[in-house]
C-alpha atoms as a PDB file:
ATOM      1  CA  UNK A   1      82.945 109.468 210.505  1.00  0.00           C
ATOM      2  CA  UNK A   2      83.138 107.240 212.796  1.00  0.00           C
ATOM      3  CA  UNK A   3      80.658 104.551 213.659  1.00  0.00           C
ATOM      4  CA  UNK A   4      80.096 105.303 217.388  1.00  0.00           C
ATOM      5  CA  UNK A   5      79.570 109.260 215.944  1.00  0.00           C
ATOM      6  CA  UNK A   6      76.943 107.596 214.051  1.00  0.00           C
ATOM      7  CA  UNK A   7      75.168 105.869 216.800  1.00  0.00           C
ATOM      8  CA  UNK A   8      75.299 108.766 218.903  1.00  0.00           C
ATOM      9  CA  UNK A   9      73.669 110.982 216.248  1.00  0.00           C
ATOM     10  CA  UNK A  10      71.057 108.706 215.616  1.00  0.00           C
ATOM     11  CA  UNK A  11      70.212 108.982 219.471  1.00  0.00           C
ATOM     12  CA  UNK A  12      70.109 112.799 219.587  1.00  0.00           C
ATOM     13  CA  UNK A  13      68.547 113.094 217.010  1.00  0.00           C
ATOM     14  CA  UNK A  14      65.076 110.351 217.435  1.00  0.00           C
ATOM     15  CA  UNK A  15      64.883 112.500 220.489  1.00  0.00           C
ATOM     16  CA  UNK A  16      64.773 115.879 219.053  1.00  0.00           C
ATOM     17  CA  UNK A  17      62.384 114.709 216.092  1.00  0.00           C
ATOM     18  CA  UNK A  18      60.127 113.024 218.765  1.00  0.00           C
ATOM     19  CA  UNK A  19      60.084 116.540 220.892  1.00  0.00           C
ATOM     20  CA  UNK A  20      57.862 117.763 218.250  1.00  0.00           C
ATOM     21  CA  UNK A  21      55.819 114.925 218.252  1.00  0.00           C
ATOM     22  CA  UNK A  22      56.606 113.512 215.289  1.00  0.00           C
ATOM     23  CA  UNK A  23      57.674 109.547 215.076  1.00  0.00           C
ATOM     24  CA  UNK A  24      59.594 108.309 212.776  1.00  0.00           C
ATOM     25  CA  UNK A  25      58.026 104.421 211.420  1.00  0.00           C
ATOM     26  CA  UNK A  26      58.741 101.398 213.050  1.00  0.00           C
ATOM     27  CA  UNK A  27      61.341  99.985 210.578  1.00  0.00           C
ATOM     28  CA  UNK A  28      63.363 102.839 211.844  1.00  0.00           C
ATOM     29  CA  UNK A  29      64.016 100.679 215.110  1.00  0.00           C
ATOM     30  CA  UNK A  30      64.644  97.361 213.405  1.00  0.00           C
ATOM     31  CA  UNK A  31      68.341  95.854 214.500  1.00  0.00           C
ATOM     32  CA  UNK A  32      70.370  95.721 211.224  1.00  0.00           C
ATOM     33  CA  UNK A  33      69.797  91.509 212.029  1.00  0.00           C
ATOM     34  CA  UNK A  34      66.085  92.177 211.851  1.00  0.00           C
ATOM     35  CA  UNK A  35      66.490  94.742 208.455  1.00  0.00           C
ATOM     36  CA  UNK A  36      69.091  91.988 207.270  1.00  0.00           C
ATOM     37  CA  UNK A  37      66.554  88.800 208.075  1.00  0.00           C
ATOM     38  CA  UNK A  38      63.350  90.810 206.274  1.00  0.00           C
ATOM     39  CA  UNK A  39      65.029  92.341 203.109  1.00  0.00           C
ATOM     40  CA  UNK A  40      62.000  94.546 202.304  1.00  0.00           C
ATOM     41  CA  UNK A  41      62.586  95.266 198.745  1.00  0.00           C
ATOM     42  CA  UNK A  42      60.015  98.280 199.581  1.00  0.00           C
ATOM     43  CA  UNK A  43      62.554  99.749 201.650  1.00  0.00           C
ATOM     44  CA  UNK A  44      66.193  98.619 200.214  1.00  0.00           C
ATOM     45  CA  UNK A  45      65.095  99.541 197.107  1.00  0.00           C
ATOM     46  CA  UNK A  46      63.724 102.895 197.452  1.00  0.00           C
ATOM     47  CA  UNK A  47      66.557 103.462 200.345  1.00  0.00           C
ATOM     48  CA  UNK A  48      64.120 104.602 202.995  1.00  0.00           C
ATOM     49  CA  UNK A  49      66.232 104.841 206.812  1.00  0.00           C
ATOM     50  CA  UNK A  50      68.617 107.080 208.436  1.00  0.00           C
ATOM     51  CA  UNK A  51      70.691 108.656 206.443  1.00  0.00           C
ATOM     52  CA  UNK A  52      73.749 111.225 208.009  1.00  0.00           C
ATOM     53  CA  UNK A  53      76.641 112.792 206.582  1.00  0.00           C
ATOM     54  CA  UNK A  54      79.850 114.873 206.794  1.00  0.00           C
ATOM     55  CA  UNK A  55      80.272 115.036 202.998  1.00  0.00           C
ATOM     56  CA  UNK A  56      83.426 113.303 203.446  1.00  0.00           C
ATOM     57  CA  UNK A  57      85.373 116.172 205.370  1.00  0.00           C
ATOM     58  CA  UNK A  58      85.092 114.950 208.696  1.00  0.00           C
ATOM     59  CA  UNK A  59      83.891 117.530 210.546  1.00  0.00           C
ATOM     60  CA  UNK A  60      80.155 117.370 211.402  1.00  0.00           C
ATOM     61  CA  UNK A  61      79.173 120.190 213.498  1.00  0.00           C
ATOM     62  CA  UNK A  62      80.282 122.510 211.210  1.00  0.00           C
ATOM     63  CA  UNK A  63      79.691 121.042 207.457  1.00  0.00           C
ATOM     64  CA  UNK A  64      76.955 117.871 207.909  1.00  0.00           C
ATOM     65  CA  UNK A  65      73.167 117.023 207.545  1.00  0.00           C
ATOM     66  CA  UNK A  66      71.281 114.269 209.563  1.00  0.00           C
ATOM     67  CA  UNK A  67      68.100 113.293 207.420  1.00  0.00           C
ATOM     68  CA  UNK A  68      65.642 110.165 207.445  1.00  0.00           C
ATOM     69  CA  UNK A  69      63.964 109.356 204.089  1.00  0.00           C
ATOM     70  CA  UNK A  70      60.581 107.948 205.334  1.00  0.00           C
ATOM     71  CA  UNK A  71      58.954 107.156 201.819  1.00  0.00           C
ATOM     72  CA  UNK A  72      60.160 107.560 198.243  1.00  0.00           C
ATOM     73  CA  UNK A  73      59.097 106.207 195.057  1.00  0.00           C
ATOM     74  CA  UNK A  74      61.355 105.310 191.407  1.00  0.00           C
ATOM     75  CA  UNK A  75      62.080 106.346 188.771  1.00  0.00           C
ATOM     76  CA  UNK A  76      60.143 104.124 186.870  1.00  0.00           C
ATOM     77  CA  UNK A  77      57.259 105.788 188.521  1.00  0.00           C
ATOM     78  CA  UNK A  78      58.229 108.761 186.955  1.00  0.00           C
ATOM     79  CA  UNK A  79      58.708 107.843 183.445  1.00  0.00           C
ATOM     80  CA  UNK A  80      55.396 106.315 183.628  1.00  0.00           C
ATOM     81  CA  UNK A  81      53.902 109.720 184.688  1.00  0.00           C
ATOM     82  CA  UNK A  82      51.733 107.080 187.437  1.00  0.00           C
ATOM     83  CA  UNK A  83      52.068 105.752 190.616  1.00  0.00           C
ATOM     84  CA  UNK A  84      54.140 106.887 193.288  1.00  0.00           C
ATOM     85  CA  UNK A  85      55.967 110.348 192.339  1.00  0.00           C
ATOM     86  CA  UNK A  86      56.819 111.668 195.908  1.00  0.00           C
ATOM     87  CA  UNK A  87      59.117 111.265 198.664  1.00  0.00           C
ATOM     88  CA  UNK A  88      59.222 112.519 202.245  1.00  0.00           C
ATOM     89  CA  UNK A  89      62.139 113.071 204.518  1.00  0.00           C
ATOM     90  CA  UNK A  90      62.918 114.206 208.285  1.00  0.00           C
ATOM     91  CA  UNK A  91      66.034 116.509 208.388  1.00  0.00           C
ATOM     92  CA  UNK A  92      67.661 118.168 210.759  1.00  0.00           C
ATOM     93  CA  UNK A  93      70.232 121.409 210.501  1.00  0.00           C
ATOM     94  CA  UNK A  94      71.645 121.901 213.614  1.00  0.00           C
ATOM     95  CA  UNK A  95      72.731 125.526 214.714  1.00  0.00           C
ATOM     96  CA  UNK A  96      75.617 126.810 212.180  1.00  0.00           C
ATOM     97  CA  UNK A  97      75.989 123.830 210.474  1.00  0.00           C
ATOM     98  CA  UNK A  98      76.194 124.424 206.733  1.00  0.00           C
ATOM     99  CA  UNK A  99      74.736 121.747 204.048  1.00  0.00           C
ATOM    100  CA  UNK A 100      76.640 122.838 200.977  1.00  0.00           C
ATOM    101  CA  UNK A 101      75.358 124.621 197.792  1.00  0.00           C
ATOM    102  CA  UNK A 102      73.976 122.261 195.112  1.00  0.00           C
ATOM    103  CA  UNK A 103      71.096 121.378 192.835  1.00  0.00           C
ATOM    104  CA  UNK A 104      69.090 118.669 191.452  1.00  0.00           C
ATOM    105  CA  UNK A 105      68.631 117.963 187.885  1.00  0.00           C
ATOM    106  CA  UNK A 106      65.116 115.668 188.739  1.00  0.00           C
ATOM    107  CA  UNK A 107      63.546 116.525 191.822  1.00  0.00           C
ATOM    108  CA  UNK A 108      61.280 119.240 192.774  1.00  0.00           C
ATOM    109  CA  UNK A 109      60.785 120.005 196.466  1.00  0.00           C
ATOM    110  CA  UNK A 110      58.952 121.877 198.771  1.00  0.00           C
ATOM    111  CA  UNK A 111      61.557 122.696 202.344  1.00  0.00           C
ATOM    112  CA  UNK A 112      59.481 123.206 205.564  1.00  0.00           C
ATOM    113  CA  UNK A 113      60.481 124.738 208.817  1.00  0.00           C
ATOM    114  CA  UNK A 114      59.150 122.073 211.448  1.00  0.00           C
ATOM    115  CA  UNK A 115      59.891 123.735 214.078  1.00  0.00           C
ATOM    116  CA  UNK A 116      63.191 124.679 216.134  1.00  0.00           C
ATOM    117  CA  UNK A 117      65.615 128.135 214.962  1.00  0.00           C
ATOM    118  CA  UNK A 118      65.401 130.608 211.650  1.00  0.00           C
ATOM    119  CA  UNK A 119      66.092 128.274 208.470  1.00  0.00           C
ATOM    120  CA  UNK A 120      68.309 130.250 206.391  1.00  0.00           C
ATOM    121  CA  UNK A 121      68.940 129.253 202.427  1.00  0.00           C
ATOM    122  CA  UNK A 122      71.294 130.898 200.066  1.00  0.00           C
ATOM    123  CA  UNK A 123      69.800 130.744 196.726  1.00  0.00           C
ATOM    124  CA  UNK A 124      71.072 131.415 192.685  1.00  0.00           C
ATOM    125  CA  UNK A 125      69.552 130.499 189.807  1.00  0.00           C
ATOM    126  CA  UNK A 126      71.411 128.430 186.883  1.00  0.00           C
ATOM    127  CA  UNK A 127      72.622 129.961 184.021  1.00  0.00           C
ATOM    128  CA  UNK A 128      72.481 128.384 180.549  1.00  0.00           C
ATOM    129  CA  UNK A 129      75.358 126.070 181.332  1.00  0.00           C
ATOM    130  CA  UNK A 130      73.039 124.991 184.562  1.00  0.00           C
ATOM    131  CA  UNK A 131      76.311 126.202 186.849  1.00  0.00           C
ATOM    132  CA  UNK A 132      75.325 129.142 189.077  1.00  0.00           C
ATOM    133  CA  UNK A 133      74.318 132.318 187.803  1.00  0.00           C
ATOM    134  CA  UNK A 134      75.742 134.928 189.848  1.00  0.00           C
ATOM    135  CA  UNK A 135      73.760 137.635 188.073  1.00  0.00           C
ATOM    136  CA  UNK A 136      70.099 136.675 187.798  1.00  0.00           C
ATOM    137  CA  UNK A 137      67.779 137.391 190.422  1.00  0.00           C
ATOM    138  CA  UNK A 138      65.898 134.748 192.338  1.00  0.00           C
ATOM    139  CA  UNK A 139      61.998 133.801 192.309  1.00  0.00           C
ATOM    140  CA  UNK A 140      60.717 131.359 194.805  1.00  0.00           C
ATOM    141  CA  UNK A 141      57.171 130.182 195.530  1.00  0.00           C
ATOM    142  CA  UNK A 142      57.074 130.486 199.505  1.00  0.00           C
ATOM    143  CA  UNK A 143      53.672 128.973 200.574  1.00  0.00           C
ATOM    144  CA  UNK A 144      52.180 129.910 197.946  1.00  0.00           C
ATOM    145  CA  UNK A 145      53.402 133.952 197.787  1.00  0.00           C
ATOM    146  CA  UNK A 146      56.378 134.511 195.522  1.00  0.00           C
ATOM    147  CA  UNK A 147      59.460 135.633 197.099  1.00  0.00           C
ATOM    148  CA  UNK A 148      62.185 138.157 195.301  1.00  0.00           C
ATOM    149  CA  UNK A 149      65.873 137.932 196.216  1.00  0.00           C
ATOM    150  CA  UNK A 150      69.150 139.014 194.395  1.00  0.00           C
ATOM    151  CA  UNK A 151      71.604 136.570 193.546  1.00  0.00           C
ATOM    152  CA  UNK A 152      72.543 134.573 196.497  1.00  0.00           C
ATOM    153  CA  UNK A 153      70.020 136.133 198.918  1.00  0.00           C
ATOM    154  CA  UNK A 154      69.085 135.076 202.133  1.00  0.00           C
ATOM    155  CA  UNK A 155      66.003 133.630 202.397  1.00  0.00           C
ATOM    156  CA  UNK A 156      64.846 132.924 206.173  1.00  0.00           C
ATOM    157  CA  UNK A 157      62.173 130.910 206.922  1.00  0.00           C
ATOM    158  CA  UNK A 158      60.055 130.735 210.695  1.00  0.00           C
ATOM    159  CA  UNK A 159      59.022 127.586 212.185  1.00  0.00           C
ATOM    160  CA  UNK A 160      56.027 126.899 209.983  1.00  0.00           C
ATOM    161  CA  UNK A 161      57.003 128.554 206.727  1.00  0.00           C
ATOM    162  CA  UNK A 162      57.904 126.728 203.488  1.00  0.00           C
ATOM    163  CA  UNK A 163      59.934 126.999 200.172  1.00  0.00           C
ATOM    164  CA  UNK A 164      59.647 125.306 197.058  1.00  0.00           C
ATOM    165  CA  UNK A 165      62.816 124.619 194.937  1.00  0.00           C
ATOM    166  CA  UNK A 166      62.398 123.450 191.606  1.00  0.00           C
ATOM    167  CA  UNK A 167      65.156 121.724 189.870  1.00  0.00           C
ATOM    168  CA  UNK A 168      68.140 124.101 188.814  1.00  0.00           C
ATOM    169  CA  UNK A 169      68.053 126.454 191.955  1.00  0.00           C
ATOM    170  CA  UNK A 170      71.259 126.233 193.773  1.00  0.00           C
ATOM    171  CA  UNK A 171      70.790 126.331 197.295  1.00  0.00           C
ATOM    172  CA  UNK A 172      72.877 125.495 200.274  1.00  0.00           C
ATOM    173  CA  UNK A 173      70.938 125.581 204.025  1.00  0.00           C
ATOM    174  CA  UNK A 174      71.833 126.218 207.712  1.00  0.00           C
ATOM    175  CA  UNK A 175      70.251 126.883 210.797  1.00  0.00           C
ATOM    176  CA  UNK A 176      70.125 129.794 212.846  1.00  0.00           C
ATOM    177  CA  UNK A 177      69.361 130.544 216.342  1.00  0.00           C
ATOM    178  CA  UNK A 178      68.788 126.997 217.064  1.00  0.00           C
ATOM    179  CA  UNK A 179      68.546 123.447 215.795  1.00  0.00           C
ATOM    180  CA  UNK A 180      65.863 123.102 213.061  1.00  0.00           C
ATOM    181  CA  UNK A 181      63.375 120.284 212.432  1.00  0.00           C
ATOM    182  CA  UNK A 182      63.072 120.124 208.552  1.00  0.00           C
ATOM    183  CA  UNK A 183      60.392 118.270 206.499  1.00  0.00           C
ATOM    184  CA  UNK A 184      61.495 117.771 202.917  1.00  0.00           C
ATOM    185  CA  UNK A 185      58.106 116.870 200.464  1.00  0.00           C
ATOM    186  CA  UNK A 186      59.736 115.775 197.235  1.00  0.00           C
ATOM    187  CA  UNK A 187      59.295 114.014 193.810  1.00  0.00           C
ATOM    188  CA  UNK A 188      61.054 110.778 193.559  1.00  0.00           C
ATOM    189  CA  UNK A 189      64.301 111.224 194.997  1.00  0.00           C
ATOM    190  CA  UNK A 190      68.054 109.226 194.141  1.00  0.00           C
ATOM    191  CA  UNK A 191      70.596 111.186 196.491  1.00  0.00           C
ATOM    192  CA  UNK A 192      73.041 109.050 194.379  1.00  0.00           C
ATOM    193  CA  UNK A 193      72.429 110.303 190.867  1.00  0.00           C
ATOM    194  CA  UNK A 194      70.595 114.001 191.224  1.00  0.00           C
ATOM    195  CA  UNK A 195      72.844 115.873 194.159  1.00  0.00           C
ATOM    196  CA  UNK A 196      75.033 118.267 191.879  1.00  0.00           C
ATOM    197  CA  UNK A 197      77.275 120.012 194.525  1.00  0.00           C
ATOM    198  CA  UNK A 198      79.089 123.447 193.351  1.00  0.00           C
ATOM    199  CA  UNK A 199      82.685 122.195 194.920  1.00  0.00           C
ATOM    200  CA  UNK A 200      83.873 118.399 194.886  1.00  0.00           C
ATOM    201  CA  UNK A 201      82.073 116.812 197.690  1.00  0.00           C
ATOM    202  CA  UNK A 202      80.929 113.483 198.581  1.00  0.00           C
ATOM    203  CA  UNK A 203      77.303 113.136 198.996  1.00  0.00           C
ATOM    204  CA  UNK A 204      77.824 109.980 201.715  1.00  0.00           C
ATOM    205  CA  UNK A 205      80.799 109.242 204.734  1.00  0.00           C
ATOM    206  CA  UNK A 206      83.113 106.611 204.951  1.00  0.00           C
ATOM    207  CA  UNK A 207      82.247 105.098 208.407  1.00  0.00           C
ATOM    208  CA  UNK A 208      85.074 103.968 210.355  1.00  0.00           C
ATOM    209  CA  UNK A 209      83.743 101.012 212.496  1.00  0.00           C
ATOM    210  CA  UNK A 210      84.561 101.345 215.623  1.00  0.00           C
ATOM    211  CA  UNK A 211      81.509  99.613 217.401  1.00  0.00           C
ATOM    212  CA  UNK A 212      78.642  97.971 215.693  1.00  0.00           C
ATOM    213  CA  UNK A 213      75.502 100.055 214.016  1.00  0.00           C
ATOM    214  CA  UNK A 214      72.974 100.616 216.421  1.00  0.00           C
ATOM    215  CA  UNK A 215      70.828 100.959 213.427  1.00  0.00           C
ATOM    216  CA  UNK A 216      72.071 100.696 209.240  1.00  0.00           C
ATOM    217  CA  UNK A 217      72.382 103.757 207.390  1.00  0.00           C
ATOM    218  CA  UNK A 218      70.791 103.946 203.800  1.00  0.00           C
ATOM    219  CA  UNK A 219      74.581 103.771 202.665  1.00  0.00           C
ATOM    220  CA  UNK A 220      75.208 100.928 204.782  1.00  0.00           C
ATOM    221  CA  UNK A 221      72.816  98.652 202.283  1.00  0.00           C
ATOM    222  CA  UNK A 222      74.560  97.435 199.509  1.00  0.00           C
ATOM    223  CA  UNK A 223      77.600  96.018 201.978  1.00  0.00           C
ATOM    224  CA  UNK A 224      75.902  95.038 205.175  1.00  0.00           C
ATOM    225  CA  UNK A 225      72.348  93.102 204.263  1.00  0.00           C
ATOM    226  CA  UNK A 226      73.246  90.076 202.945  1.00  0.00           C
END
């Protein structure tokens, strides 16, 4: 992707969060001079920011996930069984636009229409080998009411409605009718170590800068504060 792409989607996408009154936290607005001069170990650390990508095939509109990771504990936390064990992210599917079929091995997490189109998940189960199983049925809590599918069902979810994936359902997620304002509630989450993707696929983008970062991504980090 390219930088300026970047930018851009940032833009669109503040606005469309913030037309259902919801505002992302100030350190979302910081320059990358002002993230760069702080260093808030709070927020490097744990990776909370903007975070979009193209899963390395360059084409966006069509395979691509915008989110914004807005708090997030460690693993530490977890082994400890204390502290901070959640995270909470922003997302947004835009009409069509597929975010491929994976799993996590760690985190649990509840999916929430926020408002916008249909939110439509394909969903399998694993099988002993945790790959997909193409042959067991799928059970889902949905707001509290368990929801039946066969394997690789369709499960649609209304502004306002809610899923809860636990870790080994395969699921891949797209938006229909319209754009979709997701809110993600989570255990601790590492979209480094606990994305398990059916097909080869590259959780982050290379960005190809072609103007400077209006504001850094979460994979920006390691290369650009200094």
């Amino acid at each position: 992707m390219k930088r300026s792409q970047v930018n851009e989607i940032i833009r669109q996408s503040d606005a469309f969060i913030r037309s259902f009154g919801y505002v992302l936290p100030p350190f979302a607005y910081w320059s990358p001079s002002e993230l760069s001069s702080k260093k808030p170990e709070g927020i490097i650390a744990a990776r909370l920011g903007w975070d979009i990508t193209d899963y390395g095939k360059g084409k966006f509109d069509e395979l691509g996930l915008f989110l914004f990771t807005v708090r997030n504990g460690f693993a530490a936390d977890l082994n400890k069984g204390r502290g901070m064990l959640y995270a909470e992210k922003v997302m947004i599917s835009r009409k069509n636009q597929m975010s491929p079929m994976h799993r996590h091995n760690i985190k649990a997490e509840d999916i929430i229409n926020r408002g916008g189109g249909k939110l439509v998940l394909e969903l399998f189960m694993s099988d002993s080998g945790d790959g997909i199983d193409r042959n067991a049925p799928v059970s889902v809590p949905c707001d509290g009411v368990e929801r039946k599918l066969p394997p690789g069902g369709l499960l649609k979810l209304d502004p306002g409605e809610s899923v809860t994936l636990l870790p080994g359902v395969w699921h891949a997620f797209w938006a229909e009718e319209d754009d979709v304002l997701i809110g993600e509630v989570s255990t601790v989450n590492d979209d480094r170590t606990d994305n398990v993707f059916a097909e080869p696929i590259s959780r982050f983008s290379k960005i190809e800068e072609d103007e400077a970062p209006v504001h850094l991504l979460v994979s920006d980090y390691e290369e650009m504060i200094v």
